[in-house]
PDB file of N, CA and C in Angstrom:
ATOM      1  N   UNK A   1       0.838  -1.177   0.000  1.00  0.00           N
ATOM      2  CA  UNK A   1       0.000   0.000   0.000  1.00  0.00           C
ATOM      3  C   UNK A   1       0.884   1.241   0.000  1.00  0.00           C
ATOM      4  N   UNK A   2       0.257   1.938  -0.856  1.00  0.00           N
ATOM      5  CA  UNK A   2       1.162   3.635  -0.909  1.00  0.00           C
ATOM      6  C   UNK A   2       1.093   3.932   0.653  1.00  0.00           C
ATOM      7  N   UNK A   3       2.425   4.711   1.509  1.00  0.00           N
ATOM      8  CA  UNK A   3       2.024   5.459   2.272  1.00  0.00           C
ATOM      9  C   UNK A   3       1.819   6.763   1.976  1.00  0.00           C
ATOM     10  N   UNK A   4       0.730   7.201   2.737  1.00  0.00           N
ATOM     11  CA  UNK A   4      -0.134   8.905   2.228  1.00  0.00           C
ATOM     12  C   UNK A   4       0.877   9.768   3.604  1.00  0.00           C
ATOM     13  N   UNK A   5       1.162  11.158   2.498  1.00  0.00           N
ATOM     14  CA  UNK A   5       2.187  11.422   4.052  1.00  0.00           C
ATOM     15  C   UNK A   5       1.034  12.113   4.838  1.00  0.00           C
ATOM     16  N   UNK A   6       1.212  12.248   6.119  1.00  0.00           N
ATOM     17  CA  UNK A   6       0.255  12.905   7.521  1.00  0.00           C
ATOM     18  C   UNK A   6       0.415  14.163   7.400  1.00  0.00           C
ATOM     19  N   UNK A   7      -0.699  14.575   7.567  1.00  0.00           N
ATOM     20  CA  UNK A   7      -1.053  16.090   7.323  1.00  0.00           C
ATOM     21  C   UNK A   7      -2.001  16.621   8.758  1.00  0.00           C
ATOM     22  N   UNK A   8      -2.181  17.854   8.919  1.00  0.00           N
ATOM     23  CA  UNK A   8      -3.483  18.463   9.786  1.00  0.00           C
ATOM     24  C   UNK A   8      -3.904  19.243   8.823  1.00  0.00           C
ATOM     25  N   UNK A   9      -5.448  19.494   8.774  1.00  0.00           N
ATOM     26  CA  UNK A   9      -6.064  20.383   8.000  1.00  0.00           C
ATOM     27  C   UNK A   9      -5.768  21.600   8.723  1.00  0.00           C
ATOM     28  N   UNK A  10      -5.191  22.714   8.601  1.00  0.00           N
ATOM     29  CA  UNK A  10      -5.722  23.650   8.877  1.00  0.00           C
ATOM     30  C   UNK A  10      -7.102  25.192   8.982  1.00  0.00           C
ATOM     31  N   UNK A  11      -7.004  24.741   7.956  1.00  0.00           N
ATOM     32  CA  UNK A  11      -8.663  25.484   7.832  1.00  0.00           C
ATOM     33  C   UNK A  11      -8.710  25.241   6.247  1.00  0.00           C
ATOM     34  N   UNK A  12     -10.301  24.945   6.081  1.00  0.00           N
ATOM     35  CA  UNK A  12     -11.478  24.768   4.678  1.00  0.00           C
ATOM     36  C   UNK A  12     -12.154  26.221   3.837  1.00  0.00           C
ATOM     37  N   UNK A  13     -11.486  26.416   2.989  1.00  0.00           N
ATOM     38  CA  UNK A  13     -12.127  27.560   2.693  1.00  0.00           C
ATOM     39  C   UNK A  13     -12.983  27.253   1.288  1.00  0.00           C
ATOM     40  N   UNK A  14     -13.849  27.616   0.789  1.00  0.00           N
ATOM     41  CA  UNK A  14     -14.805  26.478  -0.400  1.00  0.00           C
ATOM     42  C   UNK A  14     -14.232  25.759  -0.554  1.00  0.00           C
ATOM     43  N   UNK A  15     -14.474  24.855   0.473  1.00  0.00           N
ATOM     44  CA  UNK A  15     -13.868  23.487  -0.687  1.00  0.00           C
ATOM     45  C   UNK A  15     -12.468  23.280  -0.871  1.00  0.00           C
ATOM     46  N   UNK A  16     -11.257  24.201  -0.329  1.00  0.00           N
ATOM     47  CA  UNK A  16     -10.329  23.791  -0.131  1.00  0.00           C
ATOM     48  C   UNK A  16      -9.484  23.682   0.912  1.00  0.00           C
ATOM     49  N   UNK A  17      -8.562  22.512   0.996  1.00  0.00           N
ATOM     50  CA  UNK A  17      -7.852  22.557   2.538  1.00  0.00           C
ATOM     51  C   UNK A  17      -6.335  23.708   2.249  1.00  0.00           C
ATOM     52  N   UNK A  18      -6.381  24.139   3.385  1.00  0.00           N
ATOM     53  CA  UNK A  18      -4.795  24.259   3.714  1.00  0.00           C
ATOM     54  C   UNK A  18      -4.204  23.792   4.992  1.00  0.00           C
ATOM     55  N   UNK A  19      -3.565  22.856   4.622  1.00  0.00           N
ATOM     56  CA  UNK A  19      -2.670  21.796   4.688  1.00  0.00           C
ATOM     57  C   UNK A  19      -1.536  22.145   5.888  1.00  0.00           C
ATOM     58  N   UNK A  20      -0.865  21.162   6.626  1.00  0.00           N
ATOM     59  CA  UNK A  20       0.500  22.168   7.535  1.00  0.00           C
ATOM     60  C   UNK A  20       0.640  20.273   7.490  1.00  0.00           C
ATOM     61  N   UNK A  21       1.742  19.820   6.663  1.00  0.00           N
ATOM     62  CA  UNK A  21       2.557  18.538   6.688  1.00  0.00           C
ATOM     63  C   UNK A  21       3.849  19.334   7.403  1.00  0.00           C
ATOM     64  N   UNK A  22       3.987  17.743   7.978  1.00  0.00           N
ATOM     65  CA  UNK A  22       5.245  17.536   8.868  1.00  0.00           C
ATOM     66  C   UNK A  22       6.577  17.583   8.480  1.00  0.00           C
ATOM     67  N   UNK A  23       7.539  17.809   8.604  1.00  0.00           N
ATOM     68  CA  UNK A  23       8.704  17.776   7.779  1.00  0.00           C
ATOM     69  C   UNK A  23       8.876  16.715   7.420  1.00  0.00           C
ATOM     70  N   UNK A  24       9.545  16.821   5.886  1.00  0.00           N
ATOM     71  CA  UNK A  24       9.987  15.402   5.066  1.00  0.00           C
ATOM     72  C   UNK A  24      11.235  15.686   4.094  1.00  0.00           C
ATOM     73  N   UNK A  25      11.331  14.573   3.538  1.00  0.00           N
ATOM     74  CA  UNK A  25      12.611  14.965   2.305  1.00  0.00           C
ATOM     75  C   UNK A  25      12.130  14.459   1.092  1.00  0.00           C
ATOM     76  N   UNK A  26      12.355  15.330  -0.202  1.00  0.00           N
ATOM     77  CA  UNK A  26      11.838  15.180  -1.667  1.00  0.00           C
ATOM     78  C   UNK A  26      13.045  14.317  -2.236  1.00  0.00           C
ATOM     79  N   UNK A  27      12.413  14.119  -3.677  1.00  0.00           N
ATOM     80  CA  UNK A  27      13.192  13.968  -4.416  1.00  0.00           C
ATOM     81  C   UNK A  27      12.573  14.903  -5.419  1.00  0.00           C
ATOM     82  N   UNK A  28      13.279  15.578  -6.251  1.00  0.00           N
ATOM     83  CA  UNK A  28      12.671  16.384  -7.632  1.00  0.00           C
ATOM     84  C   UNK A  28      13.305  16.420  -8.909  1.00  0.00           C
ATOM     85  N   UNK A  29      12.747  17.030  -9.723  1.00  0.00           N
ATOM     86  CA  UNK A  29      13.168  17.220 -11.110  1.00  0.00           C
ATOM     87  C   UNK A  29      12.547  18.178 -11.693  1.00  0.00           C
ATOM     88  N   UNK A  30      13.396  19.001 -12.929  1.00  0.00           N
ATOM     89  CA  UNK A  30      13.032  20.407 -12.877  1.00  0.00           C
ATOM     90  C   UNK A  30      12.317  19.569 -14.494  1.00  0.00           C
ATOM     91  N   UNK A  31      10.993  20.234 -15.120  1.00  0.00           N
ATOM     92  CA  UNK A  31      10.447  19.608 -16.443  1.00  0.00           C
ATOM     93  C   UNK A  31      10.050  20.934 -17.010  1.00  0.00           C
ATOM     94  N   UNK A  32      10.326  20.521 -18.503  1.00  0.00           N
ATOM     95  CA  UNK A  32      10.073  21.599 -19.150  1.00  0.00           C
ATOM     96  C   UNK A  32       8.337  21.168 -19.945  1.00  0.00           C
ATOM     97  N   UNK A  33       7.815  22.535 -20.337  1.00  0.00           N
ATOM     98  CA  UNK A  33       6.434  22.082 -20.893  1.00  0.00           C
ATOM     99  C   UNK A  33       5.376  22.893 -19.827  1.00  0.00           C
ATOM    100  N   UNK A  34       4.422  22.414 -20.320  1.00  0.00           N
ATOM    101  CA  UNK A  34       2.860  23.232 -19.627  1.00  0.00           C
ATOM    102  C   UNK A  34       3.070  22.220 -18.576  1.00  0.00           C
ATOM    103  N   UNK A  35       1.998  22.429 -17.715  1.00  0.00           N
ATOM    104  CA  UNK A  35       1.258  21.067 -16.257  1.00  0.00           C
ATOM    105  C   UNK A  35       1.599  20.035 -17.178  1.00  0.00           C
ATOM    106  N   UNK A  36       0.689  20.342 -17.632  1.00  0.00           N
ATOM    107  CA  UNK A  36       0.199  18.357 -18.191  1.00  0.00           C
ATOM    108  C   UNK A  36       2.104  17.842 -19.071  1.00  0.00           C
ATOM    109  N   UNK A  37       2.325  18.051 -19.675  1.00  0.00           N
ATOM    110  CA  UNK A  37       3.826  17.862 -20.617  1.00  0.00           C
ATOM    111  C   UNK A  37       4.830  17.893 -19.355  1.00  0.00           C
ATOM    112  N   UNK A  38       4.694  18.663 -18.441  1.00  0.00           N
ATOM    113  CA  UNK A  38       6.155  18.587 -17.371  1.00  0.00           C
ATOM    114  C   UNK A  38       5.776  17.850 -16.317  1.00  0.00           C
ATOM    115  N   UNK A  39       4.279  17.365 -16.045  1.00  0.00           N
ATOM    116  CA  UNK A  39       4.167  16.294 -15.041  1.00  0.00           C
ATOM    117  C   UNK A  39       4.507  14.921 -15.758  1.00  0.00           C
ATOM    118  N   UNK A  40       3.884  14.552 -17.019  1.00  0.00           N
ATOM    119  CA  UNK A  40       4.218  13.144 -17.493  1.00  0.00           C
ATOM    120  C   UNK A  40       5.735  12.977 -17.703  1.00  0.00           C
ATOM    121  N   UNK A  41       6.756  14.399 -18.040  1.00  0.00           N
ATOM    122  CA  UNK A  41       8.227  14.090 -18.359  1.00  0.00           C
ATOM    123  C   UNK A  41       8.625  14.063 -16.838  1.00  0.00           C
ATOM    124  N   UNK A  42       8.270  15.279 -15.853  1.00  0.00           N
ATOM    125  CA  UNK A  42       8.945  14.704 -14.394  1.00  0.00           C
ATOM    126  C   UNK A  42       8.501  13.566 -13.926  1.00  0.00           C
ATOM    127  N   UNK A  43       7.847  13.077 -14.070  1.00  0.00           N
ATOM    128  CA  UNK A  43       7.184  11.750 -12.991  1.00  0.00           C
ATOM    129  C   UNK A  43       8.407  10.658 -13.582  1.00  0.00           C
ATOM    130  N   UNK A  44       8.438  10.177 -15.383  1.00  0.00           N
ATOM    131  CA  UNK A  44       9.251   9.288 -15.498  1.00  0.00           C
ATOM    132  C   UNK A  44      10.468   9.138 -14.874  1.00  0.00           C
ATOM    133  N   UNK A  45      11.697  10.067 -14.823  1.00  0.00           N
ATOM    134  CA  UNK A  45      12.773   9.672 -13.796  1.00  0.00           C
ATOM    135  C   UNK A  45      12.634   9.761 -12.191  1.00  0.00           C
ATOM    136  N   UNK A  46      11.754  10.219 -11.636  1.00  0.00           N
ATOM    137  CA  UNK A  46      11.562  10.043 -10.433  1.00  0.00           C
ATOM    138  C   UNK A  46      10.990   8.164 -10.065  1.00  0.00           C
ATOM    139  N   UNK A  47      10.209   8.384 -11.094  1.00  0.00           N
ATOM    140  CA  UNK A  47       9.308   6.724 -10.599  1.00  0.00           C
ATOM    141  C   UNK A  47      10.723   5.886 -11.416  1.00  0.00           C
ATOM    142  N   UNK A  48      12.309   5.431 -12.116  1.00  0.00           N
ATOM    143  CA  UNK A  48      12.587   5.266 -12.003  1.00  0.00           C
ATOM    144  C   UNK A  48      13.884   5.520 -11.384  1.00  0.00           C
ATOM    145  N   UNK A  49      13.889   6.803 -10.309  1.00  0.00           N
ATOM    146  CA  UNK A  49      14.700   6.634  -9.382  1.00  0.00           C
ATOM    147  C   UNK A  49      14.310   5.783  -8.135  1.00  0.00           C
ATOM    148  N   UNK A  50      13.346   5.982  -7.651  1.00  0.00           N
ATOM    149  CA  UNK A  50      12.582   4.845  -6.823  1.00  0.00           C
ATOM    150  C   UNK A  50      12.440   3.596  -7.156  1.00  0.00           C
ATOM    151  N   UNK A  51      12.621   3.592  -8.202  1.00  0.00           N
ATOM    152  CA  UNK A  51      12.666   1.817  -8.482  1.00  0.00           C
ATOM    153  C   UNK A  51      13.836   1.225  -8.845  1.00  0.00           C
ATOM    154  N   UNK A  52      14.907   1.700  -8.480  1.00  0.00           N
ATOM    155  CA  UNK A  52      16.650   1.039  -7.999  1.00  0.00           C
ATOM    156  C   UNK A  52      17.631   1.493  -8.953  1.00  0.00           C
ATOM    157  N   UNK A  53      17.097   2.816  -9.971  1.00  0.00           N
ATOM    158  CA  UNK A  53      18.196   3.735 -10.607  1.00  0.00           C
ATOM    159  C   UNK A  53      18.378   4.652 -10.028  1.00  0.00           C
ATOM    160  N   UNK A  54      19.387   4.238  -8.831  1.00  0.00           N
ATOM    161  CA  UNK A  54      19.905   5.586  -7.956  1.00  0.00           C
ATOM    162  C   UNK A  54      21.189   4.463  -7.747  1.00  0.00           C
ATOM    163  N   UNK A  55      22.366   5.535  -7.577  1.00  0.00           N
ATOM    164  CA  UNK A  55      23.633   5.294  -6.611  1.00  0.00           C
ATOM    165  C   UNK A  55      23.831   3.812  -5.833  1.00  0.00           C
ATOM    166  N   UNK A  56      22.856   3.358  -4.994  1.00  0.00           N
ATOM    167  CA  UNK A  56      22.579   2.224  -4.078  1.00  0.00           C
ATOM    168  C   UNK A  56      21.877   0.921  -4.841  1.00  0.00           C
ATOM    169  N   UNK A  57      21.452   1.212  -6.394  1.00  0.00           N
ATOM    170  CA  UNK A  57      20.313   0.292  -7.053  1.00  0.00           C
ATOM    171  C   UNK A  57      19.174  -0.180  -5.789  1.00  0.00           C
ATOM    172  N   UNK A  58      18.853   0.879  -5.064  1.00  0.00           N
ATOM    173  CA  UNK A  58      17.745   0.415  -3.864  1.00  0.00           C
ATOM    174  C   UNK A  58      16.745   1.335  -4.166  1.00  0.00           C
ATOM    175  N   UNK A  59      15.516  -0.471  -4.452  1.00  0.00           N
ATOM    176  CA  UNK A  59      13.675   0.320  -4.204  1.00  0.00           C
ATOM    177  C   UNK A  59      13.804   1.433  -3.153  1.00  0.00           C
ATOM    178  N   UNK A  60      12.458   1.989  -3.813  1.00  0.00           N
ATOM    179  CA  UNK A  60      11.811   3.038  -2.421  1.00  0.00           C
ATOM    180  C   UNK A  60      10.587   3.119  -3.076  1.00  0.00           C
ATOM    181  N   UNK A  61      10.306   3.124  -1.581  1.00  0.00           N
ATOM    182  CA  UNK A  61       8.437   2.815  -1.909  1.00  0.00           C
ATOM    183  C   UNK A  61       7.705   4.088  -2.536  1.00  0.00           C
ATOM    184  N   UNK A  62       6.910   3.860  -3.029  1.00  0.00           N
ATOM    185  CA  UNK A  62       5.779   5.208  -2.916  1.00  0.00           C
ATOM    186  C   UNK A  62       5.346   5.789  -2.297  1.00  0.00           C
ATOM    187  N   UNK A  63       4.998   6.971  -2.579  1.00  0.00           N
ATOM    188  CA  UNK A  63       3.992   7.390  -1.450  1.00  0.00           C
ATOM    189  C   UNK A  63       3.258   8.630  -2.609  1.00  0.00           C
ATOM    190  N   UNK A  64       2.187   9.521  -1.652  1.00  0.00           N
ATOM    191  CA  UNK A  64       1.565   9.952  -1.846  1.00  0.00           C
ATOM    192  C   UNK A  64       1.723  11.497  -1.232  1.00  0.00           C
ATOM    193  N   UNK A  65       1.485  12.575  -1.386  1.00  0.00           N
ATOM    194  CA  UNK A  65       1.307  12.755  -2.583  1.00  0.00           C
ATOM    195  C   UNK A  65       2.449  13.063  -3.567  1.00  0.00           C
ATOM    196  N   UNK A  66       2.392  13.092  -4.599  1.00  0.00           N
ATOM    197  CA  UNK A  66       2.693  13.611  -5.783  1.00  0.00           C
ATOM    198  C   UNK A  66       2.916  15.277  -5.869  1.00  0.00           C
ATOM    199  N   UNK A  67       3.876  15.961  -5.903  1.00  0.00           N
ATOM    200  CA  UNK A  67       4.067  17.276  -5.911  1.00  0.00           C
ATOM    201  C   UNK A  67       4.487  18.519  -6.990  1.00  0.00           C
ATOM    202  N   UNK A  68       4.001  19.585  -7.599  1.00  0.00           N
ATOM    203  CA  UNK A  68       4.384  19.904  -8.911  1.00  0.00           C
ATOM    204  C   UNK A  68       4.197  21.178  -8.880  1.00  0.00           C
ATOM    205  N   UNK A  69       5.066  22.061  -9.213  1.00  0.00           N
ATOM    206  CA  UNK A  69       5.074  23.340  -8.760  1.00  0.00           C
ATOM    207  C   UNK A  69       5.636  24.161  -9.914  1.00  0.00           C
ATOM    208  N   UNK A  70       5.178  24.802 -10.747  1.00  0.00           N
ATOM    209  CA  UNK A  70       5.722  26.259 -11.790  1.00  0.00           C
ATOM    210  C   UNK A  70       7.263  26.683 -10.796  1.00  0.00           C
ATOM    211  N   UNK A  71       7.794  26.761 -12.171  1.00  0.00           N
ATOM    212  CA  UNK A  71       8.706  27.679 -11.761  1.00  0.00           C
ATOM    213  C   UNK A  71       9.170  28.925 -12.562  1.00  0.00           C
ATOM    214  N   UNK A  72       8.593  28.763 -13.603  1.00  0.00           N
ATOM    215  CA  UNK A  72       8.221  29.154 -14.682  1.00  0.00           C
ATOM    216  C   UNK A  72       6.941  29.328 -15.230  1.00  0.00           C
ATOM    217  N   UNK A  73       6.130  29.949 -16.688  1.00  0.00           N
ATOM    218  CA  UNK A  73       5.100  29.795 -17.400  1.00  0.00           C
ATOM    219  C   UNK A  73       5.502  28.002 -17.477  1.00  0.00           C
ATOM    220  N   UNK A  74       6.534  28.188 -18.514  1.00  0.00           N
ATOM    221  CA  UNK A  74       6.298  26.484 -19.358  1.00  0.00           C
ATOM    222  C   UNK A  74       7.858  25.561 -18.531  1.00  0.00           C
ATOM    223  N   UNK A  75       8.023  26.007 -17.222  1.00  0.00           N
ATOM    224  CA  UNK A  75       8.757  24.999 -16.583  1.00  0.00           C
ATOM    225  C   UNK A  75       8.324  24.489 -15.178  1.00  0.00           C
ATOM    226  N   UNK A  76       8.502  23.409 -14.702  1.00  0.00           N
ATOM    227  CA  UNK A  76       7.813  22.989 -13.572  1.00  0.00           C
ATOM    228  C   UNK A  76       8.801  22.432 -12.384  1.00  0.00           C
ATOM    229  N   UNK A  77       8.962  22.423 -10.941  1.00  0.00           N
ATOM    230  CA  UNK A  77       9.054  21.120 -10.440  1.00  0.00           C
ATOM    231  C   UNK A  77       8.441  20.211  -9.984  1.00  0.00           C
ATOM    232  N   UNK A  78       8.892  18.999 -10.217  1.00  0.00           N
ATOM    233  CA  UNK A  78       7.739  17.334  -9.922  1.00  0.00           C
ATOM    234  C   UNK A  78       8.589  16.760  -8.403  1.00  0.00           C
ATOM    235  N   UNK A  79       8.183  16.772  -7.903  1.00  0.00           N
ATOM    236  CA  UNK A  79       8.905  15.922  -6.502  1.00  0.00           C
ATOM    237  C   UNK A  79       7.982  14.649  -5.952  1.00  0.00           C
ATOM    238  N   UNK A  80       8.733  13.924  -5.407  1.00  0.00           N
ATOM    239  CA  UNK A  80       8.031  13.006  -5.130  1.00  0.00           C
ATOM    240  C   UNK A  80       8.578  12.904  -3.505  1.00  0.00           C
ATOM    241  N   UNK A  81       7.480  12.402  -2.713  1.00  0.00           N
ATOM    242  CA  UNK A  81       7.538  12.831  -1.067  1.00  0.00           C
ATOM    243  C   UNK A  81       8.429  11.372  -0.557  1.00  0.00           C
ATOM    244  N   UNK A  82       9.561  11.282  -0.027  1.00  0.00           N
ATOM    245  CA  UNK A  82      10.079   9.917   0.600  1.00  0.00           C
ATOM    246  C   UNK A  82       9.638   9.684   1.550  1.00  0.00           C
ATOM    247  N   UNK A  83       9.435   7.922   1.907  1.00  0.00           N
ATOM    248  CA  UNK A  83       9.274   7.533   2.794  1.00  0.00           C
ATOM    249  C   UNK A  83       9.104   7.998   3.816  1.00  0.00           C
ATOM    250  N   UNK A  84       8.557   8.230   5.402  1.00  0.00           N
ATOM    251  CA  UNK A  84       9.034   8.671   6.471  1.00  0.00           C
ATOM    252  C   UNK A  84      10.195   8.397   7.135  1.00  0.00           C
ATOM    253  N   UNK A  85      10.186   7.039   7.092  1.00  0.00           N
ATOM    254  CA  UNK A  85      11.253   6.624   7.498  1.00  0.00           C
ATOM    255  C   UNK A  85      13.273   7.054   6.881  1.00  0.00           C
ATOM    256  N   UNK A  86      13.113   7.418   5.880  1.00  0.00           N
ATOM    257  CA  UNK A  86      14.181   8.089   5.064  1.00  0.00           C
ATOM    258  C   UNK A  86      14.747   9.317   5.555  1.00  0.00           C
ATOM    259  N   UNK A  87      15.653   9.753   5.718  1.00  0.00           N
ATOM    260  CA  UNK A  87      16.356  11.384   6.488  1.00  0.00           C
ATOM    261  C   UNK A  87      17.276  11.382   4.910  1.00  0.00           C
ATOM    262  N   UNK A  88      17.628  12.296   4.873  1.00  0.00           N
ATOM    263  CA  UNK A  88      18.382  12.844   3.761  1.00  0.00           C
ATOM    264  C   UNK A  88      19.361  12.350   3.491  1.00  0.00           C
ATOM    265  N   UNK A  89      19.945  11.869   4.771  1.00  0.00           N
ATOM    266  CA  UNK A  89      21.916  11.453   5.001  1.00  0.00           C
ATOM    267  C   UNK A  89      21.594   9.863   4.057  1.00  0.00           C
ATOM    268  N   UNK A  90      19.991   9.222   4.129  1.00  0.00           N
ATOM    269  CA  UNK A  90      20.026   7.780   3.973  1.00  0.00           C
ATOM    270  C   UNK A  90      19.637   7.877   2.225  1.00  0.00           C
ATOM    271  N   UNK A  91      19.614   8.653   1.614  1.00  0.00           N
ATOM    272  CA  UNK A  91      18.759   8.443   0.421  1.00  0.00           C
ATOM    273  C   UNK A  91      19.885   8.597  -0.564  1.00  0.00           C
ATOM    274  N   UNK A  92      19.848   7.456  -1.463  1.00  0.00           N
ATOM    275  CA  UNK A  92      21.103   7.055  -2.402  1.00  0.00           C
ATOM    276  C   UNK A  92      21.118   7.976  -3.635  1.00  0.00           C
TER     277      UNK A  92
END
């Protein structure tokens, strides 16, 4: 099962949360393209860095959520949330 990382809602405003997650460590990648074009190009090397193309050739699980942020009009970053169990010093 994916782990979903732990969150508190902080307050609902129509229909949306804002969020206060706990500290964690990413992995990312910078993608070029609109949303849709820089999420399908970032997701591919992340989902195979997690799956044993890193430094260590060691799985790492999934989790949830999925993260994607402009940094640009047509550039993005895609991160993907590690494990809890993972600290920075451990990630290959």
């Amino acid at each position: 099962m994916t782990e979903i990382q732990p969150y508190t809602v902080v307050r609902t405003v129509e229909g949306i949360e804002l969020r206060d997650y706990p500290e964690h460590v990413l992995v990312e990648v910078d993608a070029a393209g609109d949303f849709f074009a820089a999420g399908n190009l970032g997701f591919r090397p992340l989902l195979r860095y997690i799956s044993g193309d890193n430094t260590a050739r060691t799985s790492i699980a999934m989790t949830a959520p999925v993260i994607q942020q402009p940094s640009s009009p047509e550039q993005h970053v895609v991160s993907f949330v590690l494990p809890a169990d993972l600290t920075a010093a451990d990630v290959p």
